[in-house]
PDB file of N, CA and C in Angstrom:
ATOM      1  N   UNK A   1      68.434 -18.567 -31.023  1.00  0.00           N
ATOM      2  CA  UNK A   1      69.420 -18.576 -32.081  1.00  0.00           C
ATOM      3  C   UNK A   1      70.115 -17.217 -32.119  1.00  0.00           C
ATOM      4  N   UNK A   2      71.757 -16.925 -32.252  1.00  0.00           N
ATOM      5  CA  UNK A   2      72.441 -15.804 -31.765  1.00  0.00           C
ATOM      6  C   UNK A   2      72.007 -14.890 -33.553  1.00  0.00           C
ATOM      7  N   UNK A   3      72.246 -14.102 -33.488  1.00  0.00           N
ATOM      8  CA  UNK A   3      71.798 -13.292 -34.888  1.00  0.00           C
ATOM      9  C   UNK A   3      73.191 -13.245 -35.144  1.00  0.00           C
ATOM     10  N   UNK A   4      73.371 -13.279 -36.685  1.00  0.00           N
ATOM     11  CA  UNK A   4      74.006 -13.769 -38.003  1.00  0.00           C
ATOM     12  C   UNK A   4      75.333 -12.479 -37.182  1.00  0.00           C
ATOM     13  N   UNK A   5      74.482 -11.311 -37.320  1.00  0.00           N
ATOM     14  CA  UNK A   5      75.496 -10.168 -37.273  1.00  0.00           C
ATOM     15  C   UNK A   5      75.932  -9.170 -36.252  1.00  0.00           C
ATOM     16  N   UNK A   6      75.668 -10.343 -34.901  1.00  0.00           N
ATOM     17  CA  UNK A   6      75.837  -9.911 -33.606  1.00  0.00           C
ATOM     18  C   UNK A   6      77.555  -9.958 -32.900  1.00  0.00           C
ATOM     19  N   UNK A   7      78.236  -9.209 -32.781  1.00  0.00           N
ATOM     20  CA  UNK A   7      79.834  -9.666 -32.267  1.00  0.00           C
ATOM     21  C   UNK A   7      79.633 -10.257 -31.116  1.00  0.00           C
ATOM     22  N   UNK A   8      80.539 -11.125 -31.311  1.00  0.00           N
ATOM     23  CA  UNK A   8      81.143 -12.250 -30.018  1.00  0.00           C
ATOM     24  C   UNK A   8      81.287 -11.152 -28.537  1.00  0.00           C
ATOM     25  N   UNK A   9      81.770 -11.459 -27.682  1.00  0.00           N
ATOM     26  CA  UNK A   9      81.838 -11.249 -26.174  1.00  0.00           C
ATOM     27  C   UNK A   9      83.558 -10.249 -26.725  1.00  0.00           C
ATOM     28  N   UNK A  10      84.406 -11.171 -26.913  1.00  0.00           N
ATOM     29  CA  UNK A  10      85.372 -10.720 -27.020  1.00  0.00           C
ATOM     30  C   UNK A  10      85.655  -9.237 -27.653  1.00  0.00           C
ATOM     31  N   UNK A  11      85.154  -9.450 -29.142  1.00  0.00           N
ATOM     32  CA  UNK A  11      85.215  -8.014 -29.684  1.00  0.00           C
ATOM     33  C   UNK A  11      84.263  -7.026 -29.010  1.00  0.00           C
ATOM     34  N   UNK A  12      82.818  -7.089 -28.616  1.00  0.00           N
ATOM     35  CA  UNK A  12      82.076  -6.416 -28.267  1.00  0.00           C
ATOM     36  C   UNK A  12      83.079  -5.781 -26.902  1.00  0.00           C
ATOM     37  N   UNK A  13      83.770  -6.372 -26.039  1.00  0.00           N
ATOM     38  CA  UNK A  13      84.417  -5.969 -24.991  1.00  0.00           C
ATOM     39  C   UNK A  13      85.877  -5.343 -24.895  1.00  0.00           C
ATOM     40  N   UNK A  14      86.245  -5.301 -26.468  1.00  0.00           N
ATOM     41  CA  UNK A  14      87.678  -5.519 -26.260  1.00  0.00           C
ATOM     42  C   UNK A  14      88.141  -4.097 -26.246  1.00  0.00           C
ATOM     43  N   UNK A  15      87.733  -2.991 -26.465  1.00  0.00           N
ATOM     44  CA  UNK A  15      87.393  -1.610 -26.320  1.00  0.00           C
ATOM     45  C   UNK A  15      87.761  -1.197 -24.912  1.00  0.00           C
ATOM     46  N   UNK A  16      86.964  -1.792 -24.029  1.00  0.00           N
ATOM     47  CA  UNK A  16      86.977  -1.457 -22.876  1.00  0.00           C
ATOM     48  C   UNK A  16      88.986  -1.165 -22.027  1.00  0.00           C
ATOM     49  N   UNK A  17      90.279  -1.900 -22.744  1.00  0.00           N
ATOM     50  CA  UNK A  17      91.045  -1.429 -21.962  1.00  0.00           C
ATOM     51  C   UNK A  17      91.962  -0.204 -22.645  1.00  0.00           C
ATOM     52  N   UNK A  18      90.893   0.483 -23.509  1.00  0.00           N
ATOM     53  CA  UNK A  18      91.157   1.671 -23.848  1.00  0.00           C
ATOM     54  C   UNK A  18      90.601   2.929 -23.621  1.00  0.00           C
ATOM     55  N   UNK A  19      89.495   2.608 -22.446  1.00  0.00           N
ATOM     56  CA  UNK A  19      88.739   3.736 -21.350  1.00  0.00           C
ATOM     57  C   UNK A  19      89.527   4.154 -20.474  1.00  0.00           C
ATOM     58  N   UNK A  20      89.608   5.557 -20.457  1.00  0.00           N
ATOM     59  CA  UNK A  20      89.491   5.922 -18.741  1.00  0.00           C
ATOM     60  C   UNK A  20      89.095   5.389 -17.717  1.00  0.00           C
ATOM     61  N   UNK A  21      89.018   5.426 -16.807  1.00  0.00           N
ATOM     62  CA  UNK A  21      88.752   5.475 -15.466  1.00  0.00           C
ATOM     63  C   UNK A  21      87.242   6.226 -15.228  1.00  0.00           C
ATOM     64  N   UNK A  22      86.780   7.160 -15.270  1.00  0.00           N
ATOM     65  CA  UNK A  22      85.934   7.967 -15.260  1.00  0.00           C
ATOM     66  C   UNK A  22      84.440   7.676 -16.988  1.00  0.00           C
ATOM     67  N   UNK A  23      85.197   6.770 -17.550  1.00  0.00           N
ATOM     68  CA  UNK A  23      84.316   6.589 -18.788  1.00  0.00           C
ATOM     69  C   UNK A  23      84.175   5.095 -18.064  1.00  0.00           C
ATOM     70  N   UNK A  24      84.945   4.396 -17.863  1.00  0.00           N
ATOM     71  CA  UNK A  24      84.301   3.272 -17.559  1.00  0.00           C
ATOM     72  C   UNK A  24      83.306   2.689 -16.427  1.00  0.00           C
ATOM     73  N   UNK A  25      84.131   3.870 -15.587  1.00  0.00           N
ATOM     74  CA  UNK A  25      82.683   3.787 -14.339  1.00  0.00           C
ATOM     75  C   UNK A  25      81.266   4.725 -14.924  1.00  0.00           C
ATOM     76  N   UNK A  26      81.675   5.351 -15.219  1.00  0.00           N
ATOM     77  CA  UNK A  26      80.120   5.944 -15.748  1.00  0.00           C
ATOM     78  C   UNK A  26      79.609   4.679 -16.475  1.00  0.00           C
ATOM     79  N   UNK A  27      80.394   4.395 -17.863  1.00  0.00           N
ATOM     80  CA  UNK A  27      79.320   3.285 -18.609  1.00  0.00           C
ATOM     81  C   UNK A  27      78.926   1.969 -17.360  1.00  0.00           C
ATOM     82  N   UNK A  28      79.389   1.934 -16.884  1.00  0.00           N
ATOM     83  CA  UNK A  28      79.120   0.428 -15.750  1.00  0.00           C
ATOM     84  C   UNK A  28      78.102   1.326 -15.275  1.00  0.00           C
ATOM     85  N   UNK A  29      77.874   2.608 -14.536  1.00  0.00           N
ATOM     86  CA  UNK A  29      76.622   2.857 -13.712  1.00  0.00           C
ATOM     87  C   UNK A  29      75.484   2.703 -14.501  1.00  0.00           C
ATOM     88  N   UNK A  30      75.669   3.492 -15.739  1.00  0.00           N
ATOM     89  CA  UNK A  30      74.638   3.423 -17.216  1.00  0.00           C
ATOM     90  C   UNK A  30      74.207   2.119 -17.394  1.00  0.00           C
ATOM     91  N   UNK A  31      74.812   1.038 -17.009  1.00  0.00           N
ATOM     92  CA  UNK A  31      74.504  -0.638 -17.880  1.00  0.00           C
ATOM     93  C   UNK A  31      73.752  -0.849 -16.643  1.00  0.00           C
ATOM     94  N   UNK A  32      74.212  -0.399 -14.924  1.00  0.00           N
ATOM     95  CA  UNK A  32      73.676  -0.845 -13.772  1.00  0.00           C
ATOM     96  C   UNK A  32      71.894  -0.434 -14.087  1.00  0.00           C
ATOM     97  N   UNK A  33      72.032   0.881 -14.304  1.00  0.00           N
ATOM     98  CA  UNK A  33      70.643   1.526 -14.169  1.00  0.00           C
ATOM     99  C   UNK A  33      69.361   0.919 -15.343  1.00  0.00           C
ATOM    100  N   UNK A  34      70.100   0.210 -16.752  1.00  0.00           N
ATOM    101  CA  UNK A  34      69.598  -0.687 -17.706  1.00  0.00           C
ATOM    102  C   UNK A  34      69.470  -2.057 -17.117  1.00  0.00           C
ATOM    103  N   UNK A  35      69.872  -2.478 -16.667  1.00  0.00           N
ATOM    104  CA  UNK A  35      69.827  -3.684 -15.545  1.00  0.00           C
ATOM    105  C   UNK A  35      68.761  -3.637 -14.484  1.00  0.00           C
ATOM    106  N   UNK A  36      68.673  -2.763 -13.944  1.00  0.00           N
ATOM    107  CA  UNK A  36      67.949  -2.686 -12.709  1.00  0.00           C
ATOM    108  C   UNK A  36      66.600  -1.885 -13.131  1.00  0.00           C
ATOM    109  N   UNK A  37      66.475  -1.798 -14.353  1.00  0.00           N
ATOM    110  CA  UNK A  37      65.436  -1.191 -14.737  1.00  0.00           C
ATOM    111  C   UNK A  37      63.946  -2.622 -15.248  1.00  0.00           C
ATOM    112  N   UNK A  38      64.599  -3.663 -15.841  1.00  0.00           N
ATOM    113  CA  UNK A  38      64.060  -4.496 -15.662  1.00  0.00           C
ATOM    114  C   UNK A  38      63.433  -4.459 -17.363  1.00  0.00           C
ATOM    115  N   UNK A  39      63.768  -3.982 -17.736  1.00  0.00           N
ATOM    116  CA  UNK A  39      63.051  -3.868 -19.570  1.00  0.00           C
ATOM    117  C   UNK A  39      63.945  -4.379 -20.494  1.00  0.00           C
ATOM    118  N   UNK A  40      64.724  -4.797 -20.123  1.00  0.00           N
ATOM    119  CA  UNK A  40      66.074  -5.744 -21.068  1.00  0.00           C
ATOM    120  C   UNK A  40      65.751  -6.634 -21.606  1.00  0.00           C
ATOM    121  N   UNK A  41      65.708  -7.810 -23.036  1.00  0.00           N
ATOM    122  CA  UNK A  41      65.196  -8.692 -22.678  1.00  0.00           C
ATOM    123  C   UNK A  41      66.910  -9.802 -22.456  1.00  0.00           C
ATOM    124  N   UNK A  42      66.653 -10.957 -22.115  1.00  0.00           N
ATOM    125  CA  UNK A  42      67.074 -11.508 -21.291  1.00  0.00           C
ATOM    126  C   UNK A  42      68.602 -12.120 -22.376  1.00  0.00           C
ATOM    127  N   UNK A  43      68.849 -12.023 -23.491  1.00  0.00           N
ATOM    128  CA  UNK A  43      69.687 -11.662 -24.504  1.00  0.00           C
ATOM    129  C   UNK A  43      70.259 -10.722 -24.163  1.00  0.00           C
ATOM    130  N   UNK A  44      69.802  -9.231 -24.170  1.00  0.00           N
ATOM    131  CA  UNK A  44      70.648  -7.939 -23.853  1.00  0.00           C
ATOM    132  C   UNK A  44      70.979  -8.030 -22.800  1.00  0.00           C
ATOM    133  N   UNK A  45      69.912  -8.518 -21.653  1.00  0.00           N
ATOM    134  CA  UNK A  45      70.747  -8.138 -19.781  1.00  0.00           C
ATOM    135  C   UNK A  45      71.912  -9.096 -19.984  1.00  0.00           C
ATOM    136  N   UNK A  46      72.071 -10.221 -20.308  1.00  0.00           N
ATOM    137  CA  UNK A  46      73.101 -10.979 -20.438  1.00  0.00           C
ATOM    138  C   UNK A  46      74.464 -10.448 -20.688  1.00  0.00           C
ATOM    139  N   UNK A  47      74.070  -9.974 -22.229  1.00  0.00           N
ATOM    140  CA  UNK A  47      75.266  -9.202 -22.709  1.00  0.00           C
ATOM    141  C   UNK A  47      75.689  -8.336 -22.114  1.00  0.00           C
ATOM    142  N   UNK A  48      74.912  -6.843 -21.151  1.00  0.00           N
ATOM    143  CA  UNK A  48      75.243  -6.160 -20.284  1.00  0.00           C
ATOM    144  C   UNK A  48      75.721  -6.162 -19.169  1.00  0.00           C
ATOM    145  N   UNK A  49      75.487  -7.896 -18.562  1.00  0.00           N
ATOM    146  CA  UNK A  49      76.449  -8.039 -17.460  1.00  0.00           C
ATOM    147  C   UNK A  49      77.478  -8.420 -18.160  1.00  0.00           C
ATOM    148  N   UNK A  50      77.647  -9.263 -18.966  1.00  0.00           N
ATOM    149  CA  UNK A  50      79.096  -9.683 -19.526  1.00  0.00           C
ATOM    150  C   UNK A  50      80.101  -8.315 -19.139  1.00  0.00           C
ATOM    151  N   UNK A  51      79.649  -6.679 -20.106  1.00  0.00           N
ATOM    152  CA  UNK A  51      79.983  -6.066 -20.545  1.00  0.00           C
ATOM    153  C   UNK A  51      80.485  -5.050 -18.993  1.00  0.00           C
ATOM    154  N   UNK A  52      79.148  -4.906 -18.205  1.00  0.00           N
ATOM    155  CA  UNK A  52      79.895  -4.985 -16.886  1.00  0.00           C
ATOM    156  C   UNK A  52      80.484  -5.530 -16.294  1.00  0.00           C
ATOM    157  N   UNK A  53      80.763  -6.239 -16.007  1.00  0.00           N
ATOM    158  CA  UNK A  53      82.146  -7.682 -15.539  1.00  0.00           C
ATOM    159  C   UNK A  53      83.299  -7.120 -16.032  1.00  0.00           C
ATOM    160  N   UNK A  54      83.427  -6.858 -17.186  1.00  0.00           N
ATOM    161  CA  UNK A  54      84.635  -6.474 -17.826  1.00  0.00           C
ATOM    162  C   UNK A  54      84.821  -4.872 -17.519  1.00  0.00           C
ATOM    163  N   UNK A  55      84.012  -3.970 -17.324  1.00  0.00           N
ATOM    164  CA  UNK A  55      84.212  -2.739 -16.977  1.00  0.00           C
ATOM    165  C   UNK A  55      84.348  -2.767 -15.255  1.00  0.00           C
ATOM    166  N   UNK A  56      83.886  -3.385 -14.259  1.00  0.00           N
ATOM    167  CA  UNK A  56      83.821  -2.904 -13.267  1.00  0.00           C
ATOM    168  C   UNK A  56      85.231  -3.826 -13.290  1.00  0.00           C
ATOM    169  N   UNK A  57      86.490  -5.164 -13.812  1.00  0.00           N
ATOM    170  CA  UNK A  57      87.495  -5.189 -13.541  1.00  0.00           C
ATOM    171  C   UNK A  57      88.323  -4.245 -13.696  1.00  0.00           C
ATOM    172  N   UNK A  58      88.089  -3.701 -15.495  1.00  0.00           N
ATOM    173  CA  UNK A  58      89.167  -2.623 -15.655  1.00  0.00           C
ATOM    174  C   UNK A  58      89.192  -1.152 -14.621  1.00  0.00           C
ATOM    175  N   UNK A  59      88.211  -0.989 -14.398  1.00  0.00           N
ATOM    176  CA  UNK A  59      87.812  -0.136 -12.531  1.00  0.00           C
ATOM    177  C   UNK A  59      88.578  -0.233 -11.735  1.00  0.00           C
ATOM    178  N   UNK A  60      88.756  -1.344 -11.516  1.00  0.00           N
ATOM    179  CA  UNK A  60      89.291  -2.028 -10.184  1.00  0.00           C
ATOM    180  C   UNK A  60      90.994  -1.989 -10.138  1.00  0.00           C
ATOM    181  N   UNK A  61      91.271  -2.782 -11.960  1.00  0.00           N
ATOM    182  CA  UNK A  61      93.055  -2.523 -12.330  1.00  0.00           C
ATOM    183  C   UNK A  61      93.940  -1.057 -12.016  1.00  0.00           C
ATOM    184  N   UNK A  62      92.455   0.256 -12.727  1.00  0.00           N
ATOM    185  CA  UNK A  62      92.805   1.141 -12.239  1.00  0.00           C
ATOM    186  C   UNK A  62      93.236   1.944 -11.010  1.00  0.00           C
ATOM    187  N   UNK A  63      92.110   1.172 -10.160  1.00  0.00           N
ATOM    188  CA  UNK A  63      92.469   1.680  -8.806  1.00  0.00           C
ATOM    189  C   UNK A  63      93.247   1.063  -7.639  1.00  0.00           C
ATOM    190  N   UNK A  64      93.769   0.221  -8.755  1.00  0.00           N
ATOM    191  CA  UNK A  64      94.879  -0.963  -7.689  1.00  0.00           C
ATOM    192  C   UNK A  64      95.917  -0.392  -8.472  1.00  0.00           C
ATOM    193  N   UNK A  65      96.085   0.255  -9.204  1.00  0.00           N
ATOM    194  CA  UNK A  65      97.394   1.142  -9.643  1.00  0.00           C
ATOM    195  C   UNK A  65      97.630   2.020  -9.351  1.00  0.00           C
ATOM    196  N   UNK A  66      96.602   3.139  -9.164  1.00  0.00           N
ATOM    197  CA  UNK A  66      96.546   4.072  -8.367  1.00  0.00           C
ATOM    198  C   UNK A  66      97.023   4.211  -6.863  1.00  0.00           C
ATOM    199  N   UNK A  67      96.633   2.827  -6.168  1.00  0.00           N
ATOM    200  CA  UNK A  67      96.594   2.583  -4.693  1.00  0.00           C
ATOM    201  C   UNK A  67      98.177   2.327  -4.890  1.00  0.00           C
ATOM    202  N   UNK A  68      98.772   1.868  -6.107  1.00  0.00           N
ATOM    203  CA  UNK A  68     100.188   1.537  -5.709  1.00  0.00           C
ATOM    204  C   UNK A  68     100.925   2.330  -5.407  1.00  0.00           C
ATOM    205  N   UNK A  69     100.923   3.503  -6.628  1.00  0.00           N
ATOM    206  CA  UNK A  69     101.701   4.885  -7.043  1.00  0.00           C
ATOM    207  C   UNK A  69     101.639   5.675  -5.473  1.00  0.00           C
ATOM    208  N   UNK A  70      99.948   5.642  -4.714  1.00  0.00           N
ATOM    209  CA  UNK A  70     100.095   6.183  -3.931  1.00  0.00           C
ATOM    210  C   UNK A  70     100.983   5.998  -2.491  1.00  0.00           C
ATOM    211  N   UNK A  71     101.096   4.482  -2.774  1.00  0.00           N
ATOM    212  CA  UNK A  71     101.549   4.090  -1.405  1.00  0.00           C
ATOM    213  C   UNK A  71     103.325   3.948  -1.993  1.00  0.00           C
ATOM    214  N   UNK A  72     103.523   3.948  -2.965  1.00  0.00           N
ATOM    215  CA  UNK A  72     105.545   4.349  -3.486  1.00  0.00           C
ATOM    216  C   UNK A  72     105.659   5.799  -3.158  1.00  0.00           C
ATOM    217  N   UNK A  73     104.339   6.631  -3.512  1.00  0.00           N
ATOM    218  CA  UNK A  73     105.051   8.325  -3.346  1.00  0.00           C
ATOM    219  C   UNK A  73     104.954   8.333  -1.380  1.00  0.00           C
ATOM    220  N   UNK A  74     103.992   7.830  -0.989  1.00  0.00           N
ATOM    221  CA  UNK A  74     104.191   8.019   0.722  1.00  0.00           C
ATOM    222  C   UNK A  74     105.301   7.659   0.936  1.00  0.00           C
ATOM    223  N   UNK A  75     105.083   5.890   0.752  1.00  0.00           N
ATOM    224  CA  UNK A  75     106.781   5.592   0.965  1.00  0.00           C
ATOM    225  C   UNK A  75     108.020   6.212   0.939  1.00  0.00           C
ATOM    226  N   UNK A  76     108.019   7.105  -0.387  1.00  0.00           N
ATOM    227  CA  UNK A  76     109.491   7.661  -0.640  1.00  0.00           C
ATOM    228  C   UNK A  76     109.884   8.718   0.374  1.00  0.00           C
ATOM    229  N   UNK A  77     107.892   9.276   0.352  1.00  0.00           N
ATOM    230  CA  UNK A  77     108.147  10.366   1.600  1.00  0.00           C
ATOM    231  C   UNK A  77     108.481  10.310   2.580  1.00  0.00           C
ATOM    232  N   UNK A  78     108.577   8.668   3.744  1.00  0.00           N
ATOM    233  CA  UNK A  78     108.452   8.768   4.707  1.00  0.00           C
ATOM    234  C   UNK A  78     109.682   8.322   4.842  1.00  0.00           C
ATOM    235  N   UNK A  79     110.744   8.052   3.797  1.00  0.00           N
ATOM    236  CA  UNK A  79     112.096   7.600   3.857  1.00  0.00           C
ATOM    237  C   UNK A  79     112.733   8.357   3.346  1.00  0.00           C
ATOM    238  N   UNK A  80     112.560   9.510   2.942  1.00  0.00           N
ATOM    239  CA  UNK A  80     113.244  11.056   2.826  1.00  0.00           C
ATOM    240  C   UNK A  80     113.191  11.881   4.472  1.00  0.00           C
ATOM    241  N   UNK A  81     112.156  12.008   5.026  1.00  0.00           N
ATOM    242  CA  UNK A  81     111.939  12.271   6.355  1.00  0.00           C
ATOM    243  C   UNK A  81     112.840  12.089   7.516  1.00  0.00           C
TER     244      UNK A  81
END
């Protein structure tokens, strides 16, 4: 039975696309090392992958934006050249 005064998936996560880059991979390594530690009970590991899922995408958005910017500034460079 979920407890009375536990937040949904949504709110508990919805935080996350207001991290850094560098806060969100840290908290994802932090949830990895609670995960792989094996003392969770099976309620919390749940919620912690949820919570990673959603951090290791916003990771990923970041660095597929990054990868863009980088490959427009080469570009511009190599068509100034």
């Amino acid at each position: 039975m979920p407890k009375k005064d536990a937040p949904d998936d949504a709110t508990t996560n919805a935080d996350v696309a207001e991290l850094g880059y560098e806060e969100a991979r840290d908290e994802l390594a932090a949830i990895v090392a609670r995960l792989e530690s094996g003392t969770e009970t099976l309620e919390e590991s749940m919620r912690l992958w949820e919570r990673g899922e959603t951090l290791a995408a916003h990771c990923e958005r970041w660095l597929d934006g990054a990868q863009q910017k980088i490959d427009a500034m080469t570009a511009g460079a190599a068509d100034g050249d």
